[in-house]
C-alpha atoms as a PDB file:
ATOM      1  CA  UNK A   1      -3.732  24.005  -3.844  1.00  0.00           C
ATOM      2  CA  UNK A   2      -2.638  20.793  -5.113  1.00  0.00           C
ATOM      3  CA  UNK A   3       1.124  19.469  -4.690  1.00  0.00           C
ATOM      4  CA  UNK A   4       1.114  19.408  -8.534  1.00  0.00           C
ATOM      5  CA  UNK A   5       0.075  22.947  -9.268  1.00  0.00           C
ATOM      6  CA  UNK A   6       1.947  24.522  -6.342  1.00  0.00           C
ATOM      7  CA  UNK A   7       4.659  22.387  -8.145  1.00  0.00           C
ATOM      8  CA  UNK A   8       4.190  23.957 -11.252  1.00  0.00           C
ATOM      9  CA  UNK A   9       3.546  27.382 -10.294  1.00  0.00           C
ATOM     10  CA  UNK A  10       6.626  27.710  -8.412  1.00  0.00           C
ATOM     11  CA  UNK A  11       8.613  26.328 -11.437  1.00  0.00           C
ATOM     12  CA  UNK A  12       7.449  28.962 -13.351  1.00  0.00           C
ATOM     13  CA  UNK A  13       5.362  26.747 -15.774  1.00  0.00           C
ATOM     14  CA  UNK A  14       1.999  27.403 -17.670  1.00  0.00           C
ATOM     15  CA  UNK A  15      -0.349  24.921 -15.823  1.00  0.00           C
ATOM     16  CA  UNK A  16      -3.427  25.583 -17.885  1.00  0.00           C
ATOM     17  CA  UNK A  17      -1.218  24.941 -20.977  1.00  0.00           C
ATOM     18  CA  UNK A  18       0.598  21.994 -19.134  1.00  0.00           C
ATOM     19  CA  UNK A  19      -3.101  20.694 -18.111  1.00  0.00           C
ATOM     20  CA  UNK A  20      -4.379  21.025 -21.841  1.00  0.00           C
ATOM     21  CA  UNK A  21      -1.266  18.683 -22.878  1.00  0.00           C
ATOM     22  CA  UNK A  22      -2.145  15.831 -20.487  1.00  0.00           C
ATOM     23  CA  UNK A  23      -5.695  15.879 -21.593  1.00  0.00           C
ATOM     24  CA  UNK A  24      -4.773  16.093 -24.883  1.00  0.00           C
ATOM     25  CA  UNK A  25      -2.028  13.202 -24.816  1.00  0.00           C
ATOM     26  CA  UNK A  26      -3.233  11.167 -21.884  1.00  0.00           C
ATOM     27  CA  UNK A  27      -7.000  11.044 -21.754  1.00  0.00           C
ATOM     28  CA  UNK A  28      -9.550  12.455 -19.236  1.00  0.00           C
ATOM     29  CA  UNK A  29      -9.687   9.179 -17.521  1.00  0.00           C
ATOM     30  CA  UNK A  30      -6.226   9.058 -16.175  1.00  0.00           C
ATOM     31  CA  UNK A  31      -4.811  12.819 -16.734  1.00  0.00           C
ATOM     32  CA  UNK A  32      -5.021  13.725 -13.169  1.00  0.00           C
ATOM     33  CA  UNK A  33      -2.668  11.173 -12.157  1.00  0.00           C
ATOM     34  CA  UNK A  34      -0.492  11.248 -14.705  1.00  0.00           C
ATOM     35  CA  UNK A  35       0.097  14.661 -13.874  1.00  0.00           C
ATOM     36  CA  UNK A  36       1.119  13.963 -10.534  1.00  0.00           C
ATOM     37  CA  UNK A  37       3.653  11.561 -11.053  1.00  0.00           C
ATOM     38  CA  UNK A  38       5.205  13.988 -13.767  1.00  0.00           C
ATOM     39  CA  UNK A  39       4.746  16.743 -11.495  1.00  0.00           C
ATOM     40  CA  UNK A  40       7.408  14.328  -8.801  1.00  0.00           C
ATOM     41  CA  UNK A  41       9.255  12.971 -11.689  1.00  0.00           C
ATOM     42  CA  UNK A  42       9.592  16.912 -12.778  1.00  0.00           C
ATOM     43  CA  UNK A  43      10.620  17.466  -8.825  1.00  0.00           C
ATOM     44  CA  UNK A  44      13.131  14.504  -8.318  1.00  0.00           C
ATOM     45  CA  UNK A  45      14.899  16.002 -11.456  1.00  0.00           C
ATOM     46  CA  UNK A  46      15.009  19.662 -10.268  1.00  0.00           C
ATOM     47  CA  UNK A  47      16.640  18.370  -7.086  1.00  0.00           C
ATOM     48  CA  UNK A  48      19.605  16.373  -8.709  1.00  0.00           C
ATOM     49  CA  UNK A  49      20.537  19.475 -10.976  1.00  0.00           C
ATOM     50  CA  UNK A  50      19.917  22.400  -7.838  1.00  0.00           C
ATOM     51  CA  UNK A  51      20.407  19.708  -4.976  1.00  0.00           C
ATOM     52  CA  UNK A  52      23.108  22.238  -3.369  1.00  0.00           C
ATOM     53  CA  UNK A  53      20.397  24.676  -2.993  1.00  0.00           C
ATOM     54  CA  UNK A  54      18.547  22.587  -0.376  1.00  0.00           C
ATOM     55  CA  UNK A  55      22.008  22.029   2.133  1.00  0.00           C
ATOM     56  CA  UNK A  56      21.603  23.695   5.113  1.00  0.00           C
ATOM     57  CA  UNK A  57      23.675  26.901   5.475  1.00  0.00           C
ATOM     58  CA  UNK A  58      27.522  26.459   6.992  1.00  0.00           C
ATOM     59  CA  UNK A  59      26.133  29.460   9.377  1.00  0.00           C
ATOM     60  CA  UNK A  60      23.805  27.079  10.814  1.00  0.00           C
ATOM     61  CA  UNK A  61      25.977  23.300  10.738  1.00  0.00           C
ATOM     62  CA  UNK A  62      29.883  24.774  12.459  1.00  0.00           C
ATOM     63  CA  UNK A  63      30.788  26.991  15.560  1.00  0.00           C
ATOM     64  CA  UNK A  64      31.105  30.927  14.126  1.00  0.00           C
ATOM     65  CA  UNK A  65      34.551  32.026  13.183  1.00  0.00           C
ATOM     66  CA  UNK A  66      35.182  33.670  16.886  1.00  0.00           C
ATOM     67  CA  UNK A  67      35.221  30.187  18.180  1.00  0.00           C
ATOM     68  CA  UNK A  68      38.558  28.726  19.424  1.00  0.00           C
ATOM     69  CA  UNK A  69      39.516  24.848  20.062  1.00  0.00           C
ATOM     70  CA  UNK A  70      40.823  24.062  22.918  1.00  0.00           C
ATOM     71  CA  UNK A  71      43.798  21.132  21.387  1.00  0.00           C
ATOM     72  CA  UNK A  72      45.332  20.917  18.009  1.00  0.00           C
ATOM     73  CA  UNK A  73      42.432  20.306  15.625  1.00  0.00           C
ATOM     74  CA  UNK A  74      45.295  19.301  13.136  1.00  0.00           C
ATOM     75  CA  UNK A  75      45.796  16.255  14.559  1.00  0.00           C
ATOM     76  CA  UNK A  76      41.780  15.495  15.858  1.00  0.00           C
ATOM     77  CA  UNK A  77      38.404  17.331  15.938  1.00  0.00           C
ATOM     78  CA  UNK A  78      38.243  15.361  19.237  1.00  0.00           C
ATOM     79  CA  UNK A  79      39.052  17.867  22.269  1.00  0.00           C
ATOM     80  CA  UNK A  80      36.986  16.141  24.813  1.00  0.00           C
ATOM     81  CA  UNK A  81      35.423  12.733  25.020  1.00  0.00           C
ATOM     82  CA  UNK A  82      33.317  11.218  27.579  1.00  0.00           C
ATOM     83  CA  UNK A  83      32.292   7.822  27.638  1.00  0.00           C
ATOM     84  CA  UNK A  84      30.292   5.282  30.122  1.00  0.00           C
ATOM     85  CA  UNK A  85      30.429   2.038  29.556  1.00  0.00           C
ATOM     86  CA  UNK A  86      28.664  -1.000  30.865  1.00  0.00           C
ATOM     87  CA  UNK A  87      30.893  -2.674  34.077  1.00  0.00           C
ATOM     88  CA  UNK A  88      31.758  -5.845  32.103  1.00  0.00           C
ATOM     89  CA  UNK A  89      33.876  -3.334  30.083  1.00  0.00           C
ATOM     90  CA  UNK A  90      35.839  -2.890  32.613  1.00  0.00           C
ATOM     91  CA  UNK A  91      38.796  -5.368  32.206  1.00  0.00           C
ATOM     92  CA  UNK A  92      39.327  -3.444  28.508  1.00  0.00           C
ATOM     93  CA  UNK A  93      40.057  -0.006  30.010  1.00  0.00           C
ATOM     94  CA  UNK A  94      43.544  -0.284  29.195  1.00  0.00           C
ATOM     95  CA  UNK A  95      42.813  -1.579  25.630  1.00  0.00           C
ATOM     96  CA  UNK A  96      40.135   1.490  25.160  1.00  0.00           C
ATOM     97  CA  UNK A  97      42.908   4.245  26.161  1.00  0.00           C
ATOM     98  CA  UNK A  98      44.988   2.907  24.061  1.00  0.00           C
ATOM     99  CA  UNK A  99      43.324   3.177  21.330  1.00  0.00           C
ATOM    100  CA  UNK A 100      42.076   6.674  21.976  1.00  0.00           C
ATOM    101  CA  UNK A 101      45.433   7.930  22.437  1.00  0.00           C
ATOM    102  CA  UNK A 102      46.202   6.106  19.139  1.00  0.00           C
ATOM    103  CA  UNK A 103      43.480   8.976  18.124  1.00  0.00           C
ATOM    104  CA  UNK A 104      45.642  11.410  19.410  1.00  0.00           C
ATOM    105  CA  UNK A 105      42.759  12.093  21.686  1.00  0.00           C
ATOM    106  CA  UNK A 106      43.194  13.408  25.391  1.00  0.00           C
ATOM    107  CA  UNK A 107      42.714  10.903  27.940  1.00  0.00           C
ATOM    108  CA  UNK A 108      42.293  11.840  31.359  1.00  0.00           C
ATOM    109  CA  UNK A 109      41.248   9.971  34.931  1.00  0.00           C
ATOM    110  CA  UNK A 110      37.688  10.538  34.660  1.00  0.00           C
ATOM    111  CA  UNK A 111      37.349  10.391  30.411  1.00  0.00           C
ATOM    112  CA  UNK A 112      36.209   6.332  30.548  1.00  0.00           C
ATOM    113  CA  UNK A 113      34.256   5.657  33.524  1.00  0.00           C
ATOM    114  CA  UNK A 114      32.110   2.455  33.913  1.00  0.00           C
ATOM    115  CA  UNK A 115      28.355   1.569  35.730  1.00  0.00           C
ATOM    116  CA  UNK A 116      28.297  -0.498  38.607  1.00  0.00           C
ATOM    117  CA  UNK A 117      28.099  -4.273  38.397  1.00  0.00           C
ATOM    118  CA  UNK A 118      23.844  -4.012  38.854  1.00  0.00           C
ATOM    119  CA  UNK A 119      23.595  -1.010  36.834  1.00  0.00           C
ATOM    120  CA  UNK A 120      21.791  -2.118  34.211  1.00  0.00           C
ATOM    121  CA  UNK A 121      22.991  -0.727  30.143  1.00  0.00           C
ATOM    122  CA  UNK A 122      24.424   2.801  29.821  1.00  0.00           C
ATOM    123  CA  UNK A 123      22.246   5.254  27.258  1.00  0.00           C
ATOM    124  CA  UNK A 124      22.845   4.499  23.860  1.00  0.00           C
ATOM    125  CA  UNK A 125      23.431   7.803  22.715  1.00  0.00           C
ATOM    126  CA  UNK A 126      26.263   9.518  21.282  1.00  0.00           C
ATOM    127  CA  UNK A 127      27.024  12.880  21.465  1.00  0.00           C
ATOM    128  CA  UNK A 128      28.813  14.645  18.467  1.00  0.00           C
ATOM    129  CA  UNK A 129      29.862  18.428  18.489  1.00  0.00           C
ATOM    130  CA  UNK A 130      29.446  20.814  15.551  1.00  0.00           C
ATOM    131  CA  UNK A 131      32.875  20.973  14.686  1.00  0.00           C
ATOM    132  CA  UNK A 132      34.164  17.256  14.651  1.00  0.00           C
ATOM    133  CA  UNK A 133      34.865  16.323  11.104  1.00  0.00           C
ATOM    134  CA  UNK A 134      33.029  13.411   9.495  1.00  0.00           C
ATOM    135  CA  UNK A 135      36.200  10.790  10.011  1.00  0.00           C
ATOM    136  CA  UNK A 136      36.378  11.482  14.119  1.00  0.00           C
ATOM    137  CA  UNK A 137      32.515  11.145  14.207  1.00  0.00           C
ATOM    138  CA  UNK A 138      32.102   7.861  12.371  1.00  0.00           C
ATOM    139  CA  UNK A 139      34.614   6.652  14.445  1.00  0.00           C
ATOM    140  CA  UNK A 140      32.843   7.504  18.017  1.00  0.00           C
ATOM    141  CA  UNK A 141      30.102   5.608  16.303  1.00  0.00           C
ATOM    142  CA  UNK A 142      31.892   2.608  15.933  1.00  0.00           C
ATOM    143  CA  UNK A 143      33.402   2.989  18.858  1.00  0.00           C
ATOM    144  CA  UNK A 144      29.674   3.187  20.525  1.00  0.00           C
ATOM    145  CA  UNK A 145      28.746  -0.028  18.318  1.00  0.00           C
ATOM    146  CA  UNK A 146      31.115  -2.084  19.560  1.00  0.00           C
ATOM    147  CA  UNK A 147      31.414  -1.115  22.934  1.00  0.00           C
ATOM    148  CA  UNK A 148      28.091   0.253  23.997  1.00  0.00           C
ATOM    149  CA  UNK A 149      25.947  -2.424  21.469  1.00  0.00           C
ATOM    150  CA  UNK A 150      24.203   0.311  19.842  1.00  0.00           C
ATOM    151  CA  UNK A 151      23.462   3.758  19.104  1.00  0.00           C
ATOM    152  CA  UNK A 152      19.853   4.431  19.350  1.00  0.00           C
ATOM    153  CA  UNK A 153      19.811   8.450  19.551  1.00  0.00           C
ATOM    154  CA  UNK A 154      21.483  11.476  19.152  1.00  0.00           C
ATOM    155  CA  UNK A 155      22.048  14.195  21.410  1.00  0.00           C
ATOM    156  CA  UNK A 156      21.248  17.720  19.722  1.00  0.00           C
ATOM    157  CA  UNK A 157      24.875  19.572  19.084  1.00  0.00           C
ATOM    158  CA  UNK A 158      24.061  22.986  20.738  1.00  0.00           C
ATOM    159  CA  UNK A 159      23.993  21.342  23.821  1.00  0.00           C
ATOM    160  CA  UNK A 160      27.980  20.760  23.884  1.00  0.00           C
ATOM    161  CA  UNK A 161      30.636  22.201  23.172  1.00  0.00           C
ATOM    162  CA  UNK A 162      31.757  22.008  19.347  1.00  0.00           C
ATOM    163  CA  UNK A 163      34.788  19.550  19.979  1.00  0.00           C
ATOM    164  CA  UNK A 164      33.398  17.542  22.222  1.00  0.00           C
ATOM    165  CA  UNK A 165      31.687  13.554  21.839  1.00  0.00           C
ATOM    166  CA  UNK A 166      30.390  11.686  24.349  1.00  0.00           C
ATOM    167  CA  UNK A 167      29.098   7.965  24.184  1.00  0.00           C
ATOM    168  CA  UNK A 168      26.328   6.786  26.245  1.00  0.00           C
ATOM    169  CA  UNK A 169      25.985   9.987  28.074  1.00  0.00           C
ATOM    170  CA  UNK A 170      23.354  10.828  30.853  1.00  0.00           C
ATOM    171  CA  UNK A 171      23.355  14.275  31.124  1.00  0.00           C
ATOM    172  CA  UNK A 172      20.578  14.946  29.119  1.00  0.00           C
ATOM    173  CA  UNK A 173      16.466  14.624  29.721  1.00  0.00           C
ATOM    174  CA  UNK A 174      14.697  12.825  26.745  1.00  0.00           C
ATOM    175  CA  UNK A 175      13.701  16.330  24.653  1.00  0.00           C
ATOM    176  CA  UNK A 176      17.312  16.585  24.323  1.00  0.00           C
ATOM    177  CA  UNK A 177      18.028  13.323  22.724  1.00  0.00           C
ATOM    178  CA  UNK A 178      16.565  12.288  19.161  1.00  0.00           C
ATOM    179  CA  UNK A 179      15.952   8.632  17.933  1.00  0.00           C
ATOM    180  CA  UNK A 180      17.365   7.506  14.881  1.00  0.00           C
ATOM    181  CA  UNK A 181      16.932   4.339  12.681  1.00  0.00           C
ATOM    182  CA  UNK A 182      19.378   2.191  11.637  1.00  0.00           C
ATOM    183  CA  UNK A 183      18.968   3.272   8.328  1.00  0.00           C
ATOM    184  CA  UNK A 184      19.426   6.535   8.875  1.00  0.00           C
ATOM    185  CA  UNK A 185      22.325   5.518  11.415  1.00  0.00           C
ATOM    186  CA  UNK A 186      23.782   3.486   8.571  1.00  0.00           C
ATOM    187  CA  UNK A 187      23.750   6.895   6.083  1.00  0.00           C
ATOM    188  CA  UNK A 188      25.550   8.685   8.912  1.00  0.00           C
ATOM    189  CA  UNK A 189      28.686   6.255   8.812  1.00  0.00           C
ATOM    190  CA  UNK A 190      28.937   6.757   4.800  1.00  0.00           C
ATOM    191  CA  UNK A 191      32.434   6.855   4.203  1.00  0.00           C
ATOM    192  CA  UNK A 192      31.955   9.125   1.670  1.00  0.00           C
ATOM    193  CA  UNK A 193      30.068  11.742   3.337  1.00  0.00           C
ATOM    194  CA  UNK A 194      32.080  14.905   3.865  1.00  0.00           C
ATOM    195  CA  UNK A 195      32.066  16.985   7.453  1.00  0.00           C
ATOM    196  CA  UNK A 196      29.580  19.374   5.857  1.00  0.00           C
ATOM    197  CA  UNK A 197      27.574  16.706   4.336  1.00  0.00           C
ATOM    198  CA  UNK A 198      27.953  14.592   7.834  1.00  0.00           C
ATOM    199  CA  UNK A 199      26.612  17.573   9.974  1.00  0.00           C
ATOM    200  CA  UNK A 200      24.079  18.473   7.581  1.00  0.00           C
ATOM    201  CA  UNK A 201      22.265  15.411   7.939  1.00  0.00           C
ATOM    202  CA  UNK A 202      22.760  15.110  11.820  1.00  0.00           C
ATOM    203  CA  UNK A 203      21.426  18.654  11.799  1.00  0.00           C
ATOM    204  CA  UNK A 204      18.540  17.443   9.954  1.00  0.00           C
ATOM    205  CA  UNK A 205      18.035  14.022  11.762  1.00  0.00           C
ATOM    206  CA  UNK A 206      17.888  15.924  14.589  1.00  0.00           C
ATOM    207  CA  UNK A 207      15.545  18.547  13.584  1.00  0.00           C
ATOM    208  CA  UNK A 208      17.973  20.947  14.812  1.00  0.00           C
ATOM    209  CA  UNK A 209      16.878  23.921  12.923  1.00  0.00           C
ATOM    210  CA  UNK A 210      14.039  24.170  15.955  1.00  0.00           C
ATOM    211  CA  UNK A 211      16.636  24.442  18.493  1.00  0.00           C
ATOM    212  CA  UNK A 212      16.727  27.771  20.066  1.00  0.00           C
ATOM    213  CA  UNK A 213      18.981  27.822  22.918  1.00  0.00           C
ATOM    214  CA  UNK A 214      22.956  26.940  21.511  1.00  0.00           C
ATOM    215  CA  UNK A 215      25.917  26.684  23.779  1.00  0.00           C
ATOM    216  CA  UNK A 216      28.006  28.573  21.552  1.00  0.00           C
END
């Protein structure tokens, strides 16, 4: 079946009355393709007036409601953070706690830790648990931007725990890390994106929804 009459029939429209209307207004010549465009123009405009009814569901994108933080999500989404940086960040430990605990954020001994001199460049991955709102994840991407260079893929959420990040973690084998653009990397710091709308797209940048194994 073609895209346009699957489109049609599942829009509940008369496609041998639709087809006799092209013909009829369009020509034999070019009626085919003229009905496929309509058909996507017809498509693009059922998705801006039911575009809610293609989110993925909240049971699928946050931690279920048995789940318990372990810090004040009041003041950051950000329980835990790991980070490894390259050595030459080294000298700007001090400046990096500082500005974590400007977070609010937990800093402990072994939170920023560093490669050796030779080590070559950490991952450049991030990390971002299911229940870190939209703000606290676009700023663990900056923060991988500027200090790690770039953020090249994401780790799948179910593997960590839902307040945790981690930048340029390797504690993961490649299946458990997905590539990303910097287009789509670029949609994922909109401002404007809500925590459901944030996690919804990592969820579907990630394939996620062909995960089966979650840690909570």
């Amino acid at each position: 079946m073609s895209f346009a009459r699957y489109f049609l029939y599942k829009n509940g429209i008369n496609a041998l009355q639709w087809h006799s209307f092209v013909e009829l207004e369009l020509g034999a010549g070019a009626k085919m393709k003229r009905l496929m465009i309509l058909a996507v123009a017809l498509l693009g405009f059922s998705v801006m007036l039911g575009g809610s009814s293609l989110a993925v569901s909240k049971e699928y994108l946050f931690p279920p409601s048995t789940y318990k933080p372990s810090c004040d999500t009041s003041k950051t989404t950000v329980c835990t953070i790991e980070i490894w940086l390259a050595h030459k960040h080294k000298k700007q430990k001090k400046e990096i706690r500082g500005f974590l605990k400007a977070k609010t954020i937990k800093v402990l001994n072994h939170t920023i830790q560093f490669w050796r001199p030779k080590g070559g460049h950490p991952p450049t991955n991030i990390a971002i648990g299911s229940a870190v709102s939209a703000e606290d994840a676009r700023m663990v991407i900056d923060f991988a931007l500027k200090y790690n260079d770039r953020v090249d893929l994401l780790v799948l959420r179910p593997l960590n725990p839902p307040n945790y990040v981690a930048v340029a973690t390797s504690a993961w084998d490649e299946l458990s890390q997905i590539p990303i653009n910097q287009d789509d990397l670029k949609k994922l710091r909109d401002p404007k994106l809500t925590t459901e709308e944030f996690h919804s797209l990592y969820y579907e940048l990630t394939n996620e929804g062909n995960v089966q194994n979650k840690f909570y």
